[in-house]
PDB file of N, CA and C in Angstrom:
ATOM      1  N   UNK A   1      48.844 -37.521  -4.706  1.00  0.00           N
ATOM      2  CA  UNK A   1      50.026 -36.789  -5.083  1.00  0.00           C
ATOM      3  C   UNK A   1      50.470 -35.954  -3.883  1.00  0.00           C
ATOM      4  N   UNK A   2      51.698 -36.025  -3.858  1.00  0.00           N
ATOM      5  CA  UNK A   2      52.423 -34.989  -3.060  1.00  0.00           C
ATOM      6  C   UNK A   2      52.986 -33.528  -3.481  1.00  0.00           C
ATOM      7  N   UNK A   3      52.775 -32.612  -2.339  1.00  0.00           N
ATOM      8  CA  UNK A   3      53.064 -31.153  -2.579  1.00  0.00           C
ATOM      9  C   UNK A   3      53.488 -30.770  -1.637  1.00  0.00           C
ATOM     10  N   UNK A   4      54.696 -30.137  -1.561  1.00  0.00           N
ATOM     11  CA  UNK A   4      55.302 -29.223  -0.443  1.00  0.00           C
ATOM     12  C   UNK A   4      54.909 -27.705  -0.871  1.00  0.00           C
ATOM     13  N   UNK A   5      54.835 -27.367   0.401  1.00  0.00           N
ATOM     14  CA  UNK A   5      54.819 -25.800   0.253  1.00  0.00           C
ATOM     15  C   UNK A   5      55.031 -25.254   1.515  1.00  0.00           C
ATOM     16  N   UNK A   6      55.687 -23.767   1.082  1.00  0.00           N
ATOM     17  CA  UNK A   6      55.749 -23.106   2.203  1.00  0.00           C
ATOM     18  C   UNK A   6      55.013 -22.301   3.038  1.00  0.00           C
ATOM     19  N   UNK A   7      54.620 -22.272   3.941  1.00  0.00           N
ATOM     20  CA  UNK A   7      53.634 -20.953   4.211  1.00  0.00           C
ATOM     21  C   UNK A   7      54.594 -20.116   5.336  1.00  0.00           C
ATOM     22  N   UNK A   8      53.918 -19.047   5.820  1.00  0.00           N
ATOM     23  CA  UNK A   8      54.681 -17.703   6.538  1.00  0.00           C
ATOM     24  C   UNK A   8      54.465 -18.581   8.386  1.00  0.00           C
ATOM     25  N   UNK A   9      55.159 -18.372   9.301  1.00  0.00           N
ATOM     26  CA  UNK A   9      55.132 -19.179  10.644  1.00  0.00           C
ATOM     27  C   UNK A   9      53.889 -18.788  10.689  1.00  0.00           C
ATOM     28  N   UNK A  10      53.297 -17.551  10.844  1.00  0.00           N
ATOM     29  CA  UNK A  10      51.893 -16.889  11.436  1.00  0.00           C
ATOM     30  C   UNK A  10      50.811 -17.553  10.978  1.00  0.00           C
ATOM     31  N   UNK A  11      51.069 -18.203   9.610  1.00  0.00           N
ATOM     32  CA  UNK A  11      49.545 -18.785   9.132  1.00  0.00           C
ATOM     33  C   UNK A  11      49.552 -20.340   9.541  1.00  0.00           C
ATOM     34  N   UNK A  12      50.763 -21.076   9.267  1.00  0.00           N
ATOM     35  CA  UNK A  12      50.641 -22.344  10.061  1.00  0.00           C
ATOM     36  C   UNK A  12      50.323 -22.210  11.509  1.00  0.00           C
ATOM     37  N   UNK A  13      50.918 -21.673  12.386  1.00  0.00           N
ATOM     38  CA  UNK A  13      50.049 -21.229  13.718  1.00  0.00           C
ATOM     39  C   UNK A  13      48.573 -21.091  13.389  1.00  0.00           C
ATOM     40  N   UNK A  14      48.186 -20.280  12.694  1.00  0.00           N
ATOM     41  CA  UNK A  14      46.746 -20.767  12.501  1.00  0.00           C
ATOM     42  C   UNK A  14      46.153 -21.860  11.972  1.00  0.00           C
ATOM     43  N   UNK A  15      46.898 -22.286  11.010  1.00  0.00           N
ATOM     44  CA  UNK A  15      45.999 -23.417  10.523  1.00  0.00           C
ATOM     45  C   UNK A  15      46.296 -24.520  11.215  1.00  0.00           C
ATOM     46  N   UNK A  16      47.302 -24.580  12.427  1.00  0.00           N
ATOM     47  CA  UNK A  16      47.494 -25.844  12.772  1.00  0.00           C
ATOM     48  C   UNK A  16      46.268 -25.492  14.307  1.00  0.00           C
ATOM     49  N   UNK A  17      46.167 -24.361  14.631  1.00  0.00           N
ATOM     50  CA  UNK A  17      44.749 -24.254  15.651  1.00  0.00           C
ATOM     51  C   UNK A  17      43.841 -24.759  15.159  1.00  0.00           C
ATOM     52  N   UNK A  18      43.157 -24.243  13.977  1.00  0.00           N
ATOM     53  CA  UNK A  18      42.220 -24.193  13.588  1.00  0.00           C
ATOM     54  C   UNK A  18      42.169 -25.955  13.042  1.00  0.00           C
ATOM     55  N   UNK A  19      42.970 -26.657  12.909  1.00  0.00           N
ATOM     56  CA  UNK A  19      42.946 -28.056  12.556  1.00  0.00           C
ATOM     57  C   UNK A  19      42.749 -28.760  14.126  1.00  0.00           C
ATOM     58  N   UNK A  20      43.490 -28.019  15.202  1.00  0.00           N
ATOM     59  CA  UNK A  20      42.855 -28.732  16.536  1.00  0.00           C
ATOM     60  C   UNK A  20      41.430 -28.521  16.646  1.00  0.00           C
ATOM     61  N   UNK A  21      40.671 -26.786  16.898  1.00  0.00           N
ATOM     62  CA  UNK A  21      39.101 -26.591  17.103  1.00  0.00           C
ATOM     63  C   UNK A  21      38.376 -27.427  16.494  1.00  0.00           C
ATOM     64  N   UNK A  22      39.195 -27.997  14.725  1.00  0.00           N
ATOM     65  CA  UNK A  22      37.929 -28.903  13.782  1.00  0.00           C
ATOM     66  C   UNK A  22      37.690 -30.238  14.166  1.00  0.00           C
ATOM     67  N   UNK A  23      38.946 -30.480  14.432  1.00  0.00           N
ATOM     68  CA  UNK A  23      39.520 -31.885  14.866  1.00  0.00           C
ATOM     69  C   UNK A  23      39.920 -32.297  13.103  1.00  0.00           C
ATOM     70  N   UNK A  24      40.404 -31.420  12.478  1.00  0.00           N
ATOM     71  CA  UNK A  24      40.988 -32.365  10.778  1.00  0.00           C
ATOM     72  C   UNK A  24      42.190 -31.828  10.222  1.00  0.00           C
ATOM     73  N   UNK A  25      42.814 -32.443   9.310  1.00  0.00           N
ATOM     74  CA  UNK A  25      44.111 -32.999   9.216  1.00  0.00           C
ATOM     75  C   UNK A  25      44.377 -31.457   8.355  1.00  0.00           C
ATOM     76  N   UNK A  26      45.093 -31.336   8.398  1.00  0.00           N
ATOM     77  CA  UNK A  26      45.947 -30.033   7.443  1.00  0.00           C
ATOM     78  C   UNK A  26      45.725 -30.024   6.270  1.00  0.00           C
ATOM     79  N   UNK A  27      45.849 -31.778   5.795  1.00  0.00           N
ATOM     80  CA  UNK A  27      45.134 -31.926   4.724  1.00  0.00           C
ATOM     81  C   UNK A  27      43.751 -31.890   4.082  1.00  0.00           C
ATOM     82  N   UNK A  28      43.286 -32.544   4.620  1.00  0.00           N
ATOM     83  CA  UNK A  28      41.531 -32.223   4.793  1.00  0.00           C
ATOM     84  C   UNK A  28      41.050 -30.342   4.264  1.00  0.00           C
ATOM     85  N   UNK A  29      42.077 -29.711   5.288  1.00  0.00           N
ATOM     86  CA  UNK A  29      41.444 -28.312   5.437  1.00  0.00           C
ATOM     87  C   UNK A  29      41.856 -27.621   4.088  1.00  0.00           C
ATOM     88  N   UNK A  30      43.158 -28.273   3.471  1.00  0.00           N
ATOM     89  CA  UNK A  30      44.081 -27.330   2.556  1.00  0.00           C
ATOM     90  C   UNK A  30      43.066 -27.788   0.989  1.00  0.00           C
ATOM     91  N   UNK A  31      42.703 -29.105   1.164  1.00  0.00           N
ATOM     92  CA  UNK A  31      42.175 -29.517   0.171  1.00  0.00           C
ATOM     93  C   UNK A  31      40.695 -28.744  -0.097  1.00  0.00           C
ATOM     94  N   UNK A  32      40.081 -28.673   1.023  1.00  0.00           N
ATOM     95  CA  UNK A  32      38.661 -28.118   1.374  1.00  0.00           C
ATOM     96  C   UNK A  32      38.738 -26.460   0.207  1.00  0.00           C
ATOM     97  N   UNK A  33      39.638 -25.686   1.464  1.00  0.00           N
ATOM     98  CA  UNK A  33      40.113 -24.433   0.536  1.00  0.00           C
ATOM     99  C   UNK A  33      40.390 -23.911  -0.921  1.00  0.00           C
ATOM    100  N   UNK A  34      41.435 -25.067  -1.517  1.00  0.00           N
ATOM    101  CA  UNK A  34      41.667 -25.546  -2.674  1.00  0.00           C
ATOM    102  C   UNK A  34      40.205 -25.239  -3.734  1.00  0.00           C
ATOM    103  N   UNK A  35      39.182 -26.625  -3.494  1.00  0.00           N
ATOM    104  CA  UNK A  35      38.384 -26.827  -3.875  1.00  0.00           C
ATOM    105  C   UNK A  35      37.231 -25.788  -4.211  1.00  0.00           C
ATOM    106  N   UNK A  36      37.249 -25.012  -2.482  1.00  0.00           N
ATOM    107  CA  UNK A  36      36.724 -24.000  -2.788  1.00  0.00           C
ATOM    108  C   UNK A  36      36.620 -22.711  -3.297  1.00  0.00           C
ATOM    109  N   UNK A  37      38.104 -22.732  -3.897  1.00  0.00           N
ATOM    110  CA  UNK A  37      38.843 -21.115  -4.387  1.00  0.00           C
ATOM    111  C   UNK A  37      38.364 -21.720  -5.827  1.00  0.00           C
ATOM    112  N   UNK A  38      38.495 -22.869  -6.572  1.00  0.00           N
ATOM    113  CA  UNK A  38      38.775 -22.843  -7.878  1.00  0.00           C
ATOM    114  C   UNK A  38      37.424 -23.407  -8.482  1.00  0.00           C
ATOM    115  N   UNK A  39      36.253 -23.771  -7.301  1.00  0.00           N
ATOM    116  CA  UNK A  39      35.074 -24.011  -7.863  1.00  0.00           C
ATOM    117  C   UNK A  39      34.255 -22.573  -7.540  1.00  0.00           C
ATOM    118  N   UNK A  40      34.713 -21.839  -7.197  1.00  0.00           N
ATOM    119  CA  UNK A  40      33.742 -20.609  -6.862  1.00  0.00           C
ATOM    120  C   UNK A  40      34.411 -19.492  -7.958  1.00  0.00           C
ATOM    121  N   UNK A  41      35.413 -19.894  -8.513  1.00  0.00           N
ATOM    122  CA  UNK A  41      36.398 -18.930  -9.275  1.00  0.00           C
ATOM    123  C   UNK A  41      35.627 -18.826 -10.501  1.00  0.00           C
ATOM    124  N   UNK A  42      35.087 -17.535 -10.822  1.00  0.00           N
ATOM    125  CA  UNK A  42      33.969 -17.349 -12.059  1.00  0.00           C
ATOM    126  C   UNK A  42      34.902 -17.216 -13.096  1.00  0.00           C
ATOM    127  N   UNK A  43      34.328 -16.814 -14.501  1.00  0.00           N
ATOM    128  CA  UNK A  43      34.823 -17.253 -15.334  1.00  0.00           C
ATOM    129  C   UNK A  43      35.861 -15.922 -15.740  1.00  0.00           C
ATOM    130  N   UNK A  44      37.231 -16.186 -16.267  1.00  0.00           N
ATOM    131  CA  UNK A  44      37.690 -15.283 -16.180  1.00  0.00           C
ATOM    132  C   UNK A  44      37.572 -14.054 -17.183  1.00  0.00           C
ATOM    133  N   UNK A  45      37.629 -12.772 -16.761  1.00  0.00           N
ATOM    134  CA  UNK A  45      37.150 -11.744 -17.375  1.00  0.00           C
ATOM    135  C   UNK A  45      38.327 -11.009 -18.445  1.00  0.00           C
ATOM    136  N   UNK A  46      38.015 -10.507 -19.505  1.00  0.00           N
ATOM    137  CA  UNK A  46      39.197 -10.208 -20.213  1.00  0.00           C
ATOM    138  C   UNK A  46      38.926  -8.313 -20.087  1.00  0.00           C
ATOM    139  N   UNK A  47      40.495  -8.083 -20.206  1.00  0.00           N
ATOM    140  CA  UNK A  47      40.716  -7.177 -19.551  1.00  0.00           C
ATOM    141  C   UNK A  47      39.705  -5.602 -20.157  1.00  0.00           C
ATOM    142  N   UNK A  48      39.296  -5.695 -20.976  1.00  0.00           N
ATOM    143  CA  UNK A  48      38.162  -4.842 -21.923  1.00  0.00           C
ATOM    144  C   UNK A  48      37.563  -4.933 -20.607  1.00  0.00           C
ATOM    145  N   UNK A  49      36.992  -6.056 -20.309  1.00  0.00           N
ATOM    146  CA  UNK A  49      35.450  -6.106 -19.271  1.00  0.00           C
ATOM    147  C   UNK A  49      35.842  -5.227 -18.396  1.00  0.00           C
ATOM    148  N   UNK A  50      36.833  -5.902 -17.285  1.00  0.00           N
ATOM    149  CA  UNK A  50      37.785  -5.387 -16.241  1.00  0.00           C
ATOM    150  C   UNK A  50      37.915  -3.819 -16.068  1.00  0.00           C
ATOM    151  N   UNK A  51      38.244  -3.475 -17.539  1.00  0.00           N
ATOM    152  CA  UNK A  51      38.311  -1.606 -17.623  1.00  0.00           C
ATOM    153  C   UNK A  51      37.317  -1.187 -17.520  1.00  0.00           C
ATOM    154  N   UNK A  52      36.277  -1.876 -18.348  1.00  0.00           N
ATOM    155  CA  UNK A  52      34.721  -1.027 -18.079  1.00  0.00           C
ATOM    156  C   UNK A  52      33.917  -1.232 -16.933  1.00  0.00           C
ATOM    157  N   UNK A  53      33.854  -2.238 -16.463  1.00  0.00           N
ATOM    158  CA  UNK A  53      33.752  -2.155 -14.865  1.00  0.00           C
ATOM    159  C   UNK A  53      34.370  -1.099 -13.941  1.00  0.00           C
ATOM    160  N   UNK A  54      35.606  -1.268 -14.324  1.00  0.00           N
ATOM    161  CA  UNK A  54      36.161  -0.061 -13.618  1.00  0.00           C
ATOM    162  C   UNK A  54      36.397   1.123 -13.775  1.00  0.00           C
ATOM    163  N   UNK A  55      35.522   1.437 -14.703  1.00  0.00           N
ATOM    164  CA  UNK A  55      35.266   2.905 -14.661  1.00  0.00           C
ATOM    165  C   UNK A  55      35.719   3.565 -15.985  1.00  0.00           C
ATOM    166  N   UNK A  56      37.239   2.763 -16.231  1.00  0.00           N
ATOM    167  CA  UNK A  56      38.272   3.249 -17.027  1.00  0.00           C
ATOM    168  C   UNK A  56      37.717   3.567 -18.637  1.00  0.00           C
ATOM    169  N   UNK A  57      36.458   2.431 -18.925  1.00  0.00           N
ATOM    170  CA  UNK A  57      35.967   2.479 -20.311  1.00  0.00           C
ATOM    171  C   UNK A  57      34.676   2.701 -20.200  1.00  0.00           C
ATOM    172  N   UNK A  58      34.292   4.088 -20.688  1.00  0.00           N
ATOM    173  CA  UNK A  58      32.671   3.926 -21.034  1.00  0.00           C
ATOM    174  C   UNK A  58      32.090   4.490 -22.368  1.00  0.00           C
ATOM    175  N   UNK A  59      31.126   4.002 -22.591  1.00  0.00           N
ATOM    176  CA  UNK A  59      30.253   4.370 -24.199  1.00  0.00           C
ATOM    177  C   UNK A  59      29.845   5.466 -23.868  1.00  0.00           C
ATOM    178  N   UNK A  60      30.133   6.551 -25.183  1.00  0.00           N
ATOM    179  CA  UNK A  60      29.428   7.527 -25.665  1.00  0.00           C
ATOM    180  C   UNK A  60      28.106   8.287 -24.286  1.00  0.00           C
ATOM    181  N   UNK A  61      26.856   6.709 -24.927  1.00  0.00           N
ATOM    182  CA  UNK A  61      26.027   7.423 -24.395  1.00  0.00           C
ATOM    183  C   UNK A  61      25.631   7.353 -22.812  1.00  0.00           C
ATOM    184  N   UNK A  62      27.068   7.108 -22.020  1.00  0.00           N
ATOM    185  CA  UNK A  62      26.886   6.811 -20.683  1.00  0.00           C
ATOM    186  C   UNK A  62      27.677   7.940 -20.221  1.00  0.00           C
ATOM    187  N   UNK A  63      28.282   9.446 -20.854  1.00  0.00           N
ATOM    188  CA  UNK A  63      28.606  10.016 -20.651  1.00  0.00           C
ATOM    189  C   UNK A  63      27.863  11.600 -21.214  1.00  0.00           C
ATOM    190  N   UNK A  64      27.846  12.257 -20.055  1.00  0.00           N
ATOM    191  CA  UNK A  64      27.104  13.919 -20.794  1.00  0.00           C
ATOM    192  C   UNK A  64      28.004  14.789 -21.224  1.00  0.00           C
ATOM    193  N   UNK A  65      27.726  14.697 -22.485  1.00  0.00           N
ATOM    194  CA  UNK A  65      28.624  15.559 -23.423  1.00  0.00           C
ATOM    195  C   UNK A  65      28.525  17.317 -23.258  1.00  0.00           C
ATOM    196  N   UNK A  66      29.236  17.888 -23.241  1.00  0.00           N
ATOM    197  CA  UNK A  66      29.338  19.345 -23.767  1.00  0.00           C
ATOM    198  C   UNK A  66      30.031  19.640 -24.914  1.00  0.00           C
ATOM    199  N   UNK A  67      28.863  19.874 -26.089  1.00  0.00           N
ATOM    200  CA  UNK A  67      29.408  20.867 -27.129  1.00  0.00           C
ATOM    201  C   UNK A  67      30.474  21.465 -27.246  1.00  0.00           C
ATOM    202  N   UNK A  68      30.528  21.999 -26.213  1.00  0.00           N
ATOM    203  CA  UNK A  68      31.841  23.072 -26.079  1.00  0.00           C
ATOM    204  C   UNK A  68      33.346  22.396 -25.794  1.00  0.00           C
ATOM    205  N   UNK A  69      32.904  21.004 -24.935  1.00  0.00           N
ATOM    206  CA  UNK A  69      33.870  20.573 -24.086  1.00  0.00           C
ATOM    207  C   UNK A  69      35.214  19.964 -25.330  1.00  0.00           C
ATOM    208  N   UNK A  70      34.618  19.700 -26.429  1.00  0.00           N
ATOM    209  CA  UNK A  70      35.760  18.999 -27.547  1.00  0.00           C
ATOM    210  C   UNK A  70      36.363  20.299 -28.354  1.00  0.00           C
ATOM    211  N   UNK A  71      35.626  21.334 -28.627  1.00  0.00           N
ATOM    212  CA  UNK A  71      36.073  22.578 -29.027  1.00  0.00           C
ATOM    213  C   UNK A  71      37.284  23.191 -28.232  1.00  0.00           C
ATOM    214  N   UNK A  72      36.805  22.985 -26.722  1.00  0.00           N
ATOM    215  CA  UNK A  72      37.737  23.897 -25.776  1.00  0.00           C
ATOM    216  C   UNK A  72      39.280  23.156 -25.896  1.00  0.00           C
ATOM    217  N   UNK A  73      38.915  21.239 -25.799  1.00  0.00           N
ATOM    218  CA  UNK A  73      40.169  21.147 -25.345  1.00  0.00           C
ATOM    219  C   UNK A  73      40.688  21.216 -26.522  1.00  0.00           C
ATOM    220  N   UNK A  74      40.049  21.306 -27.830  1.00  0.00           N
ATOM    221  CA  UNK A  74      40.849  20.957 -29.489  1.00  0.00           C
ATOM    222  C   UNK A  74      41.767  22.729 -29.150  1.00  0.00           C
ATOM    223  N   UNK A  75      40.952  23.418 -28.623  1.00  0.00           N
ATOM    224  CA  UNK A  75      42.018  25.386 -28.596  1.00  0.00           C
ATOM    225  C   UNK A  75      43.220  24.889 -27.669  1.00  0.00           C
ATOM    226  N   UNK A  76      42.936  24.180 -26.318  1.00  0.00           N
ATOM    227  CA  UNK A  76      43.865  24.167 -25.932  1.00  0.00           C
ATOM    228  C   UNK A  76      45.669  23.200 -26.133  1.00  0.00           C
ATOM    229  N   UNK A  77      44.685  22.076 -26.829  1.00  0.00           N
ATOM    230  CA  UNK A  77      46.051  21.485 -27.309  1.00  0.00           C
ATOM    231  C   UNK A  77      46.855  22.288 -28.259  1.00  0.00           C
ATOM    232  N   UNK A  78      45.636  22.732 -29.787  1.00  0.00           N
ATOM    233  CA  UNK A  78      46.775  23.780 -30.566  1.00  0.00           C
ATOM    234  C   UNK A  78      46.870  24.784 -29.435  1.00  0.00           C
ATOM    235  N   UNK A  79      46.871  25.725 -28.810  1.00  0.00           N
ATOM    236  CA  UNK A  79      47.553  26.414 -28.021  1.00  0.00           C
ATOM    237  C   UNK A  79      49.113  26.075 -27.184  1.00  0.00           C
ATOM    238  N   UNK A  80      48.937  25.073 -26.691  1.00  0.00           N
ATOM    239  CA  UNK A  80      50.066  24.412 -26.401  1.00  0.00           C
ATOM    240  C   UNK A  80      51.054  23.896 -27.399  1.00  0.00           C
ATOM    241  N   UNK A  81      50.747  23.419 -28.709  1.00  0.00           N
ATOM    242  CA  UNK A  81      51.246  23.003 -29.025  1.00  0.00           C
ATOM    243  C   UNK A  81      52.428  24.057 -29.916  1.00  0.00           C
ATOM    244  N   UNK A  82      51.417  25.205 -30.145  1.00  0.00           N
ATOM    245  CA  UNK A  82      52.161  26.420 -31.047  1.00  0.00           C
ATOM    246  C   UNK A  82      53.105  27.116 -29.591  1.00  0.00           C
ATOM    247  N   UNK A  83      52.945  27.131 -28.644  1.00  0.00           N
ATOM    248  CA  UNK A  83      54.117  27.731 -28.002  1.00  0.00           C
ATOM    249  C   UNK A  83      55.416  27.094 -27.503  1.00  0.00           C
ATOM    250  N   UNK A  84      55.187  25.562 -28.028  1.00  0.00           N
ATOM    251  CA  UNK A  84      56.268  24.713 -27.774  1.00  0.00           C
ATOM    252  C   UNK A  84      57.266  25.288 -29.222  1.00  0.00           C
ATOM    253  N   UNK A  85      56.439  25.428 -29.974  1.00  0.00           N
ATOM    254  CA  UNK A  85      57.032  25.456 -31.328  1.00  0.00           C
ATOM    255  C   UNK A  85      57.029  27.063 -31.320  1.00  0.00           C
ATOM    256  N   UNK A  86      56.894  27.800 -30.783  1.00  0.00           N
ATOM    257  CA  UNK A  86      57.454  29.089 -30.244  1.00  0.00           C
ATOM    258  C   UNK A  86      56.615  30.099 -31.543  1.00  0.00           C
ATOM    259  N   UNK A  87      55.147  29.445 -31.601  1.00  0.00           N
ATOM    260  CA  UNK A  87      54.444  30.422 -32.542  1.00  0.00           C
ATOM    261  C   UNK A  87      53.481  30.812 -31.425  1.00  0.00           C
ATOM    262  N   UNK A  88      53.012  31.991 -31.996  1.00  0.00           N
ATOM    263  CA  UNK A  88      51.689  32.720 -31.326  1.00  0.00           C
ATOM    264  C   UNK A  88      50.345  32.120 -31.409  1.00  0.00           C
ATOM    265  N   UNK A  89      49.669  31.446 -30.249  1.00  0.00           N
ATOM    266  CA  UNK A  89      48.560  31.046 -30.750  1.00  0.00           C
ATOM    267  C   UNK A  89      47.246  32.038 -31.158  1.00  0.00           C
ATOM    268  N   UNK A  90      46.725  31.157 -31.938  1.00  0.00           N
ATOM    269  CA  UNK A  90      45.516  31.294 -32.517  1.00  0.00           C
ATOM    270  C   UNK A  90      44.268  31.841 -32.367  1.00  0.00           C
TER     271      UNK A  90
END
């Protein structure tokens, strides 16, 4: 099968060097690449995983809790929230 594509001048300059140093065809190399992006490509991760890897999601007990720390911010939201609404907090 045939495929056109474009690439940027800078990378054909390279790949057409790098096809002289090998001595192989553009094709050869593009196919090589190909092969090797989508057989090394693990399995894909759904985005849950992705967050907890990254930091974004963690359990309970992978975090040190302070007692205080859910109290404080529960004063400070009603605090904020009664001076939007132009009452005196609490």
């Amino acid at each position: 099968m045939t495929t056109t594509v474009r690439i940027p001048q800078r990378l054909e300059q390279t790949l057409a060097r790098y096809c002289v140093e090998t001595r192989r065809s553009k094709s050869e190399v593009i196919i090589e690449l190909l092969e090797k992006h989508f057989i090394a490509e693990p399995t894909l991760k759904t985005p849950y995983e992705l967050a907890c890897e990254s930091g974004f999601i963690a359990s309970i007990d992978s975090l040190e809790l302070d007692e205080n720390a859910a109290e404080n911010s529960r004063a400070t939201v009603r605090a904020a929230i009664a001076r939007k609404h132009g009452q005196v907090p609490e």
